[in-house]
Protein backbone atom coordinates (compact mmCIF):
# COMPACT_ATOMS: atom_id res chain seq x y z
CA UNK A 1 61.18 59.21 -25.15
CA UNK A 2 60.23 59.39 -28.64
CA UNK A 3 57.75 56.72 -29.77
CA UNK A 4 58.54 55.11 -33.20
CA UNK A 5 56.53 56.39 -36.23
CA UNK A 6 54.06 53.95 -37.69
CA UNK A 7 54.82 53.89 -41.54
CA UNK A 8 52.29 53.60 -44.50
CA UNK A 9 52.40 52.55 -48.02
CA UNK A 10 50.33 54.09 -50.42
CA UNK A 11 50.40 53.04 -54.57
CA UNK A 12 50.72 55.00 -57.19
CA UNK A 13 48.01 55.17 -58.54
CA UNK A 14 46.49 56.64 -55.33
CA UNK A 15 49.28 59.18 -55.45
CA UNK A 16 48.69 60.19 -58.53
CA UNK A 17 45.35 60.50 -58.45
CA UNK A 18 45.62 62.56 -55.07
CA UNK A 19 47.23 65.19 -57.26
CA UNK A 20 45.07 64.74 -60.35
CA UNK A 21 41.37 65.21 -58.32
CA UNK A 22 42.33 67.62 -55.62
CA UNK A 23 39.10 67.01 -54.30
CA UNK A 24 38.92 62.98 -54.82
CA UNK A 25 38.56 60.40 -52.21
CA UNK A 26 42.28 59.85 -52.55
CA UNK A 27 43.27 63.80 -51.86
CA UNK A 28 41.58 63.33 -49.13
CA UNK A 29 42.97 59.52 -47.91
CA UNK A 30 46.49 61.03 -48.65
CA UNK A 31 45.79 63.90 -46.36
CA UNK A 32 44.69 61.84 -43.58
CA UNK A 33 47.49 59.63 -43.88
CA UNK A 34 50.46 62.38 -43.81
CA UNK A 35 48.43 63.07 -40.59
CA UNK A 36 48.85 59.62 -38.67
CA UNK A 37 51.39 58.08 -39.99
CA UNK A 38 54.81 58.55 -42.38
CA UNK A 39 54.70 57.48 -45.83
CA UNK A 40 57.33 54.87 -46.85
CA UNK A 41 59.09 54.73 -49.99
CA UNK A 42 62.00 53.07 -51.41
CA UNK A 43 63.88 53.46 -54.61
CA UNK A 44 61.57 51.73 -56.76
CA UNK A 45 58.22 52.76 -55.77
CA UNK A 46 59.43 56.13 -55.95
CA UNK A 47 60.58 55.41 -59.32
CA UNK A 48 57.75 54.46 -60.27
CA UNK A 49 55.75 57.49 -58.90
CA UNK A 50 58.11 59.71 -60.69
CA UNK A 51 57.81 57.83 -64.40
CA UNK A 52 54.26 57.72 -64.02
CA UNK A 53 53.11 61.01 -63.05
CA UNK A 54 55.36 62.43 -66.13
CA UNK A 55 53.02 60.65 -68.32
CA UNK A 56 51.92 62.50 -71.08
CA UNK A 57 48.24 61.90 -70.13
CA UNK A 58 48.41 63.60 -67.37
CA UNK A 59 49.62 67.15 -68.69
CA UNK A 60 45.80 68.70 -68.79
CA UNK A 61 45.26 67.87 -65.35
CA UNK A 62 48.50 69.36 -64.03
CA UNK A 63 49.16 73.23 -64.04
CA UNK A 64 52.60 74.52 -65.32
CA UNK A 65 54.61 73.44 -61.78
CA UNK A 66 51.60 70.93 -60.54
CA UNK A 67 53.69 67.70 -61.17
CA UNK A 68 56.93 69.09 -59.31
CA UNK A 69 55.12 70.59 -56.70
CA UNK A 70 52.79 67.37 -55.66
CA UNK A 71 56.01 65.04 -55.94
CA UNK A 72 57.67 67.64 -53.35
CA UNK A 73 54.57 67.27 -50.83
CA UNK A 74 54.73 63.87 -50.97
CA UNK A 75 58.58 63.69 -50.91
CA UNK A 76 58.00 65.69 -47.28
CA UNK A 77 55.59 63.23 -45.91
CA UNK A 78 57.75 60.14 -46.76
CA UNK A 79 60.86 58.19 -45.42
CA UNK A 80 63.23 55.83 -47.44
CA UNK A 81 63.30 52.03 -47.13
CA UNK A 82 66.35 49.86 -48.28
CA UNK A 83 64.70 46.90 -50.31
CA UNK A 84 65.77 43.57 -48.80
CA UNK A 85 62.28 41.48 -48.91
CA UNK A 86 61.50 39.32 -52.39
CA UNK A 87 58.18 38.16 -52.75
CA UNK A 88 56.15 37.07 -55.49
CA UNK A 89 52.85 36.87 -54.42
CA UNK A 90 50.53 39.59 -56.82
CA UNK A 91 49.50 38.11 -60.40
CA UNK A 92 51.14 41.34 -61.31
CA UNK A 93 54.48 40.76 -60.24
CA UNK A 94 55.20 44.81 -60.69
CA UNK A 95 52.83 45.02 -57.29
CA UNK A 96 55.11 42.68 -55.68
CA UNK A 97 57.14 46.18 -54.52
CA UNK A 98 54.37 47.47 -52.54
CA UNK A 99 54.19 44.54 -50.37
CA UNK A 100 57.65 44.43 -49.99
CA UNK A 101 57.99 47.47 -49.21
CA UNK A 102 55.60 47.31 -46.37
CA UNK A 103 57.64 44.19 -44.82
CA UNK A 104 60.34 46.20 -45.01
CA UNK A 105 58.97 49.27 -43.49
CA UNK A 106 57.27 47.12 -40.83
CA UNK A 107 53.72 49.14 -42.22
CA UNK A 108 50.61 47.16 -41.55
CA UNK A 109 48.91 48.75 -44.28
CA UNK A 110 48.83 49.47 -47.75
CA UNK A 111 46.66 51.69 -49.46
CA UNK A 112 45.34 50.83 -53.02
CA UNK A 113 42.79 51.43 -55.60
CA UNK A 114 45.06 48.18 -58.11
CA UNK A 115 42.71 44.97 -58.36
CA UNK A 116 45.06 42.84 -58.07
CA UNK A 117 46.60 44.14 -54.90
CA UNK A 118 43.34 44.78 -53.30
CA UNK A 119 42.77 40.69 -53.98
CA UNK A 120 45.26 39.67 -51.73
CA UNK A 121 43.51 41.66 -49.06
CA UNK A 122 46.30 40.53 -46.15
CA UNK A 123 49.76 39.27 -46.74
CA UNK A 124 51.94 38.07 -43.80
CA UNK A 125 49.81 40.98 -41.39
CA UNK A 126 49.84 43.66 -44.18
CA UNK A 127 46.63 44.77 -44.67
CA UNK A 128 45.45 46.07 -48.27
CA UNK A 129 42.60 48.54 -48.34
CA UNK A 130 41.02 50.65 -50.90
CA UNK A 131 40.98 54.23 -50.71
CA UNK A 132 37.78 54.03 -49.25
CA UNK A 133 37.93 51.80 -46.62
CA UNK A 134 40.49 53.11 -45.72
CA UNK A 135 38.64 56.63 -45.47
CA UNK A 136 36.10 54.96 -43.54
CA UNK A 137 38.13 53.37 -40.51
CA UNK A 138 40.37 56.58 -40.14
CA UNK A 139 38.54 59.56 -40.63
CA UNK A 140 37.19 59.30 -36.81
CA UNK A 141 40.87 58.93 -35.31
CA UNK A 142 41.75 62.53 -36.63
CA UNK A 143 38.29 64.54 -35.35
């Protein structure tokens, strides 16, 4: 018998930066994650992935394809939630996804680098770590 996945979420602005710094803490956190666990989206985190990584900004860090091709890693590594949970809990009431997402995922973690996310620290048995801690308690589990 199969045993259930354990799902993830991860922001985006770890995503993002996971394909900006190839070689950044979050490259590697991402990595590690894909690893243990599956990455959880739903229609508006992913939207927001997708608007934000088109940013203009990012052009000189991304070769000709780079954008496309990072989205389609991730877009591998993840599976689709339906949003049902509404909570307003983050001072930044766009952050509110995340955690909802992770409620409706059933993911006891969310990775983060966003201050105001990382302030809640749990939420209802979610945990919110930085990159780095994050790093830190999992890069044993995969040696």
């Amino acid at each position: 018998m199969k045993s259930k996945p354990a799902y993830i979420v991860i922001d985006t602005n770890v995503l993002i930066s996971a394909g900006l710094l190839p070689n950044s803490k979050s490259a590697q956190v991402l990595a590690m994650a894909v690893e243990q666990f599956v990455i959880a989206q739903n229609d508006s985190t992913w939207h927001e992935l997708e608007t934000r990584i088109a940013r203009q900004k990012f052009d000189r860090y991304f070769e000709k394809d780079g954008r496309l091709k990072h989205l389609i890693q991730i877009a591998q590594s993840i599976k689709r939630f339906e949003s049902i949970a509404k909570i307003k809990v983050s001072i930044d009431e766009t952050d509110n996804k995340f955690i909802e997402l992770a409620i409706d995922s059933q993911s006891n973690i969310i990775i983060s680098g966003d201050p105001d996310l990382k302030s809640i620290q749990v939420y209802e048995g979610v945990e919110i770590l930085s990159p780095s801690i994050f790093f830190d308690r999992y890069q044993s589990s995969i040696k």
